[in-house]
Protein backbone atom coordinates (compact mmCIF):
# COMPACT_ATOMS: atom_id res chain seq x y z
CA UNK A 1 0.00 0.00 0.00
CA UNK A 2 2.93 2.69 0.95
CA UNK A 3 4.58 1.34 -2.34
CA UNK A 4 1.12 3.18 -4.69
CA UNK A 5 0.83 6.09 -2.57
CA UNK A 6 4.89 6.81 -3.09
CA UNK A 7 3.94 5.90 -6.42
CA UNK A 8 1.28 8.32 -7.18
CA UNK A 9 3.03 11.19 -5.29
CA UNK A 10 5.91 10.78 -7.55
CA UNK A 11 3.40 10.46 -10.88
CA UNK A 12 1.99 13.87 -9.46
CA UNK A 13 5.30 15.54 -9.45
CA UNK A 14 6.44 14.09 -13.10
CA UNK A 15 3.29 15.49 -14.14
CA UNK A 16 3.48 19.06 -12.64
CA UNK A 17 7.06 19.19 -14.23
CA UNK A 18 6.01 18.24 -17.51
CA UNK A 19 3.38 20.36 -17.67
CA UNK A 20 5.69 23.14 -16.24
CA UNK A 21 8.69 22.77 -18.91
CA UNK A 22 5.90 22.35 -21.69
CA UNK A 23 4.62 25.78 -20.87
CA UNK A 24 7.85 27.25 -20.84
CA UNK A 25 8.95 25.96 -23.82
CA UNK A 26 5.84 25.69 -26.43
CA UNK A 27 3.23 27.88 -24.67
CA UNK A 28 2.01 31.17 -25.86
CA UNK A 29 4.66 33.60 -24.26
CA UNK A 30 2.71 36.53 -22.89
CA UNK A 31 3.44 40.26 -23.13
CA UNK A 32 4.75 42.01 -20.08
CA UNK A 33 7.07 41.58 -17.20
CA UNK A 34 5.69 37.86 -15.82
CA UNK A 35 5.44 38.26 -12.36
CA UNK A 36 1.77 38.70 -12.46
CA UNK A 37 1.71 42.41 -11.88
CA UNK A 38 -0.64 43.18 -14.15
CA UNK A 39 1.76 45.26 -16.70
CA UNK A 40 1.27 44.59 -20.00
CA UNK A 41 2.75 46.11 -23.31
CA UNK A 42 0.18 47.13 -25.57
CA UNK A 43 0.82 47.06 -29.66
CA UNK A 44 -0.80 49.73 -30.90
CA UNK A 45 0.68 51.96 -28.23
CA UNK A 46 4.36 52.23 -27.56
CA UNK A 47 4.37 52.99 -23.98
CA UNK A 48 3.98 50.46 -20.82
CA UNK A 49 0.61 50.68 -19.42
CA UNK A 50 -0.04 49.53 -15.95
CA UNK A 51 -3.55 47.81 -14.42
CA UNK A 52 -4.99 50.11 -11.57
């Protein structure tokens, strides 16, 4: 019984580092500085605007 629950702990991890490099390397990169500040670069304007 210990042996499955090691076992799916360790399936969880693979998975939440595959999905992690996957999105790092194929996902849609996103404008702005990425910490989740709410900053964003817009196209039509060339200046940074920032959320309020």
């Amino acid at each position: 019984m210990q042996e499955v629950i090691i076992f799916l702990v360790f399936a969880a991890a693979l998975a939440y580092l595959s999905v992690r490099v996957y999105r790092s390397f194929f996902a849609k990169k996103q404008a702005g500085c990425g910490k989740g500040c709410g900053c964003e670069t817009d196209k039509n304007m060339r200046t940074m605007t920032t959320a309020k």
